[in-house]
Protein backbone atom coordinates (compact mmCIF):
# COMPACT_ATOMS: atom_id res chain seq x y z
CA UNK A 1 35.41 56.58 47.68
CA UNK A 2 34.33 60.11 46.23
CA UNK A 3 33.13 61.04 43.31
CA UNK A 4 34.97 62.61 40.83
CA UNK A 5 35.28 63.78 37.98
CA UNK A 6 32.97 62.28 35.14
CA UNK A 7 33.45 61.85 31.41
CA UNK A 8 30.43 63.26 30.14
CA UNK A 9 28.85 62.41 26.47
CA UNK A 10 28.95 65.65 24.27
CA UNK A 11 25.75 68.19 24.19
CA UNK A 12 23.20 66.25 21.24
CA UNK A 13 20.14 67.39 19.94
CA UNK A 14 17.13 65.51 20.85
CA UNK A 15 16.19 63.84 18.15
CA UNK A 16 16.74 60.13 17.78
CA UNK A 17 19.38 58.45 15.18
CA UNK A 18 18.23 55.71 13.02
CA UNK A 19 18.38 52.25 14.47
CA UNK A 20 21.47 51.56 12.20
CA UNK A 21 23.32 54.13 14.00
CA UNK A 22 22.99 53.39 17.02
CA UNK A 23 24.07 50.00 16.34
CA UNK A 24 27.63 50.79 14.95
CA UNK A 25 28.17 53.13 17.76
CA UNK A 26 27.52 50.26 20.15
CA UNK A 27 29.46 47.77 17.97
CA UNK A 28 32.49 50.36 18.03
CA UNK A 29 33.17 49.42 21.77
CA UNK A 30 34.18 45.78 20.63
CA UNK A 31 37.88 46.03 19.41
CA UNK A 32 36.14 44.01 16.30
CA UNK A 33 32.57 45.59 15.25
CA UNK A 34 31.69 43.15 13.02
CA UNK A 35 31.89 40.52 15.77
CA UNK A 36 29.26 42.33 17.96
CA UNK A 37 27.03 42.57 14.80
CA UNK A 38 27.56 38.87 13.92
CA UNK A 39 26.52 38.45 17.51
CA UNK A 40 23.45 40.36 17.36
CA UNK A 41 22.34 38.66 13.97
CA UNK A 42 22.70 35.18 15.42
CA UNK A 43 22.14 35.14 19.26
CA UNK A 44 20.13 38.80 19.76
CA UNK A 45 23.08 39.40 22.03
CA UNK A 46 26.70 40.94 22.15
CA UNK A 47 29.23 40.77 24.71
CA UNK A 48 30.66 44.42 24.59
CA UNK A 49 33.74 45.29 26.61
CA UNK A 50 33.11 48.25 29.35
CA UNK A 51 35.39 51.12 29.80
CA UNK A 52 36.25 52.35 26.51
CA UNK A 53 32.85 53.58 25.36
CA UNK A 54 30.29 53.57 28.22
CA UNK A 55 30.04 51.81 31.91
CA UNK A 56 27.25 50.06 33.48
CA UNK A 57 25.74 50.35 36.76
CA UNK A 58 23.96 47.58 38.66
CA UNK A 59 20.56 47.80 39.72
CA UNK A 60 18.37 45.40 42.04
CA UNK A 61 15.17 44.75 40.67
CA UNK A 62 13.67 45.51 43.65
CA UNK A 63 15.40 48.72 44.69
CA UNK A 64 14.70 50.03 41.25
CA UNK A 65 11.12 49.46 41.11
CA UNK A 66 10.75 51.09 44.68
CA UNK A 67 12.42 53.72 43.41
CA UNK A 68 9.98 53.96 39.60
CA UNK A 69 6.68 52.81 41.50
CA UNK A 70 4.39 53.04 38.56
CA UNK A 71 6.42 55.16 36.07
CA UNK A 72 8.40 54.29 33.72
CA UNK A 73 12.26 53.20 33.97
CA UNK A 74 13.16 54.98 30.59
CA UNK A 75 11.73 58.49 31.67
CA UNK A 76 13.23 57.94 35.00
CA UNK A 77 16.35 57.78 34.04
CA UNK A 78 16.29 59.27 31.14
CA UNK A 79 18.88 56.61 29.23
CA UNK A 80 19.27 53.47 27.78
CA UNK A 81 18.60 50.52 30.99
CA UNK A 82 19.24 46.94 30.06
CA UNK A 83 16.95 44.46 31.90
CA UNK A 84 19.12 41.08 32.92
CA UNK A 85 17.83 37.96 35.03
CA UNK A 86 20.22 36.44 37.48
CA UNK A 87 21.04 34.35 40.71
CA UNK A 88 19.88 37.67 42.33
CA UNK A 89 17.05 37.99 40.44
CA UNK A 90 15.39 40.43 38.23
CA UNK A 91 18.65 42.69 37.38
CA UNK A 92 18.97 46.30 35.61
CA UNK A 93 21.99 47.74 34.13
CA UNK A 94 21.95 51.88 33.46
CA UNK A 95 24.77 52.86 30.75
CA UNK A 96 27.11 55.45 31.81
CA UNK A 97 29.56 57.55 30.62
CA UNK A 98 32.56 56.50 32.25
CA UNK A 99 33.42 57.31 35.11
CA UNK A 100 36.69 57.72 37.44
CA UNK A 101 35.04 57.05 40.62
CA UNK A 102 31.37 55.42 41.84
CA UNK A 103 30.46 56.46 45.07
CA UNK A 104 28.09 53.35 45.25
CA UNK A 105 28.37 50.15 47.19
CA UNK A 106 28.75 46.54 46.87
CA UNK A 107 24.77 46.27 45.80
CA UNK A 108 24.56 49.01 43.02
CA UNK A 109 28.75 48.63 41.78
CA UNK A 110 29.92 50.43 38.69
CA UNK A 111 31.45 47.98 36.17
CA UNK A 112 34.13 49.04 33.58
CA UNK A 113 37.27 48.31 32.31
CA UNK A 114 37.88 44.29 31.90
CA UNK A 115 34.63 43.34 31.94
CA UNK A 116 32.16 42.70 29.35
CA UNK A 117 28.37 42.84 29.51
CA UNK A 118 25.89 41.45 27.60
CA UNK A 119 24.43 44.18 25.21
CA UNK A 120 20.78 43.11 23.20
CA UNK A 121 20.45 44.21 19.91
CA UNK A 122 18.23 47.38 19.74
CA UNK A 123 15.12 44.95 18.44
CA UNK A 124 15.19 42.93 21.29
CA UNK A 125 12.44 44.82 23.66
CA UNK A 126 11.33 41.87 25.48
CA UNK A 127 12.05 38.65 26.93
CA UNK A 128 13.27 35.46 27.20
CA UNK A 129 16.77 37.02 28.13
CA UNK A 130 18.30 40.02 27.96
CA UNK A 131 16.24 43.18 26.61
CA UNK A 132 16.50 46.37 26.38
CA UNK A 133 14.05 48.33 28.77
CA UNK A 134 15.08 51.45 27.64
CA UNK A 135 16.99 51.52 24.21
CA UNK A 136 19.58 54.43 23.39
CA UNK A 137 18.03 57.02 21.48
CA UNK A 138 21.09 58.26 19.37
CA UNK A 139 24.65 57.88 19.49
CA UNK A 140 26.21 59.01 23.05
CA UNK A 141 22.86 58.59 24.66
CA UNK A 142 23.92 57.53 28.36
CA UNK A 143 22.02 58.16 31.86
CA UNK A 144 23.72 60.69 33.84
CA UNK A 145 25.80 59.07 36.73
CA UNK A 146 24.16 62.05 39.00
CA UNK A 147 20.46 60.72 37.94
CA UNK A 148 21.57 57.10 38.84
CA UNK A 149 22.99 57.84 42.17
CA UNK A 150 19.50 59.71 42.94
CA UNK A 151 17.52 56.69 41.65
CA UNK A 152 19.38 54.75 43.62
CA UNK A 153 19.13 56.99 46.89
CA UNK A 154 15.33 57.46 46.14
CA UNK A 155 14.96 53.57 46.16
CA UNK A 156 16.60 52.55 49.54
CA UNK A 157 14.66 55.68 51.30
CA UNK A 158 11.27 53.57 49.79
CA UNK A 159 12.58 50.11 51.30
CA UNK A 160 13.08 51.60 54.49
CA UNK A 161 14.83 49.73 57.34
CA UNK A 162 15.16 46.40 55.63
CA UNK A 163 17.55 47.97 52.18
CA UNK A 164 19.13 49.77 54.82
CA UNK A 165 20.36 46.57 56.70
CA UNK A 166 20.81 44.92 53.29
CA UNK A 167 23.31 47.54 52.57
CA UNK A 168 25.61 47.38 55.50
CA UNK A 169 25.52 43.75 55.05
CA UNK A 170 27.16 43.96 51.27
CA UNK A 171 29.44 46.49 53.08
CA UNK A 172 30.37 44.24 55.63
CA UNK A 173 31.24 41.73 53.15
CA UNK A 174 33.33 43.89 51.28
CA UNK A 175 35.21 44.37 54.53
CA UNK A 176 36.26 40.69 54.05
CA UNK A 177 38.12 41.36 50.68
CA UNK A 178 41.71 39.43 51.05
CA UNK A 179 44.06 42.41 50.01
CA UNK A 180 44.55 43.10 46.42
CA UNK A 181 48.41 42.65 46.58
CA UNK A 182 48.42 38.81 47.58
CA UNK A 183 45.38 38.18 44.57
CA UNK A 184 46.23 36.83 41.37
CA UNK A 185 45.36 38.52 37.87
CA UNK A 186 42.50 36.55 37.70
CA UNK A 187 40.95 37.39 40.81
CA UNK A 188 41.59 40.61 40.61
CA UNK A 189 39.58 41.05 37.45
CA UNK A 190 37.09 39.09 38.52
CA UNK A 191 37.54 35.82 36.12
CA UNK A 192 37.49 33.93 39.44
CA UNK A 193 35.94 34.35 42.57
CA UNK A 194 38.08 36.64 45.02
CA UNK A 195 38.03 33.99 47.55
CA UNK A 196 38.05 30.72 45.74
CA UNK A 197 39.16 29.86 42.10
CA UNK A 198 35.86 28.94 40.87
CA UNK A 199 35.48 30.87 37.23
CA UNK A 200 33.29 33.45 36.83
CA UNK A 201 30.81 35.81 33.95
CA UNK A 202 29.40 38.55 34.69
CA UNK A 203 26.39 36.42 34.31
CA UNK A 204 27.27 33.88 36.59
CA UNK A 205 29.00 35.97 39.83
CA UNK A 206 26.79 35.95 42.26
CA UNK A 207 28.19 39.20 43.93
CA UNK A 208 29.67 42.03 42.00
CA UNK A 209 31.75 44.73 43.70
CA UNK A 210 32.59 46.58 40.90
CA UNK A 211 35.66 48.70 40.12
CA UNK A 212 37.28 49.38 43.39
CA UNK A 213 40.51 52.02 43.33
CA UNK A 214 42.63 51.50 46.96
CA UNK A 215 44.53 50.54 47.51
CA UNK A 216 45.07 49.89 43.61
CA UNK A 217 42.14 49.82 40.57
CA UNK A 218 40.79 46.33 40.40
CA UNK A 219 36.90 44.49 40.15
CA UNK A 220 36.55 41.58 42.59
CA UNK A 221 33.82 39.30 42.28
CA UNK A 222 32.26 35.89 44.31
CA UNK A 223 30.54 32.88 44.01
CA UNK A 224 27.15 32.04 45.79
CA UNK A 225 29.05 29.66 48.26
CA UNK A 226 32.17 31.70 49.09
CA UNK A 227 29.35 34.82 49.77
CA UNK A 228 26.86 32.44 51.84
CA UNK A 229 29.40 31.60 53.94
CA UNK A 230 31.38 35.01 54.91
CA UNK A 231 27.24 36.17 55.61
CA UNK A 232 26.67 33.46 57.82
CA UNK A 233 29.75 35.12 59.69
């Protein structure tokens, strides 16, 4: 996969919007706004469709942190970062503009159109849960896809050997994708697992491989014992 071309957020000064702001121009990538701030007043959370407004990128815990050390994850990358806990463990997600093509991998996919991620409201700094790590500063405020893909590069070259191997595993698994023409809808968004039918959240799939494009656009994803078992193989 190459990387093309991007859809990049218009020039903005660099001051910051107030908080309200910010928080419609989030809401506005939910077909219905008020649902996302309904969300936000009772849970602290939204589920916000990807695609139309931004994309999100996945990010290890640990091959982030190799990659920040001691600094900090907002100056880093220099955009709003969500912090998530999963079956994985410690998770990030970097906002993007969106983009026609990620040049990542099975461990760091690019997730867009038809699926939804959970989006904190800009108070929530902190956990239990879902927080924000490193809120957007003003409407349009993404991290630059280029900046993510050298985080990202920066990170495995700290891990050494080991992220290296980890790597061509995930690749190897994607390998084992049953082709996208015998799937069904659901399993080709990613509802279900691509191998099994168990259901699936962007919370609850175990492995992510994002938006894939060949031989057609679609975003498989699998459950912790379909994945166990192709890595035993």
């Amino acid at each position: 996969m190459h990387y093309s071309r991007v859809t990049q957020p218009a020039a903005l000064p660099s001051r910051s919007d107030p908080p309200d702001v910010i928080r419609d121009w989030l809401a506005g990538a939910h077909p219905s706004p008020e649902q996302a701030r309904r969300e936000w007043t009772r849970c602290g959370i939204a589920l916000l469709p990807l695609g139309p407004r931004f994309d999100a990128v996945r990010i290890p815990g640990d091959l982030l942190h190799a990659a920040v050390g001691r600094g900090d994850i907002g100056d880093a990358l220099n955009g709003p970062v969500i912090h998530d806990v999963r079956t994985l463990g410690p998770t990030y997600w970097a906002l993007v503009p969106h983009l026609d093509e990620w040049p990542g991998d099975p461990e760091t996919p690019l997730l867009s159109h038809g699926t939804y991620l959970g989006v904190p409201d800009l108070t929530v700094t902190g956990p239990p849960g879902s927080f924000w790590v490193s809120p957007p500063r003003r409407r349009h405020h993404l991290c630059r896809a280029e900046d993510v893909l050298a985080l990202v590069a920066h990170g495995r070259r700290e891990l050494g050997q080991e992220d290296t191997t980890d790597a061509e595993a995930l690749c190897a698994l994607a390998q084992e994708l049953p082709p996208p023409g015998t799937l069904s809808d659901d399993r080709l968004r990613g509802r279900t697992c691509v191998w099994c039918d168990t259901p699936l959240t962007t919370e609850t799939a175990f492995l992510d491989f994002g938006q894939l494009s060949t031989p057609q656009r679609w975003f498989p994803r699998a459950c912790r014992p379909c994945t166990s078992e192709r890595g035993r193989k």
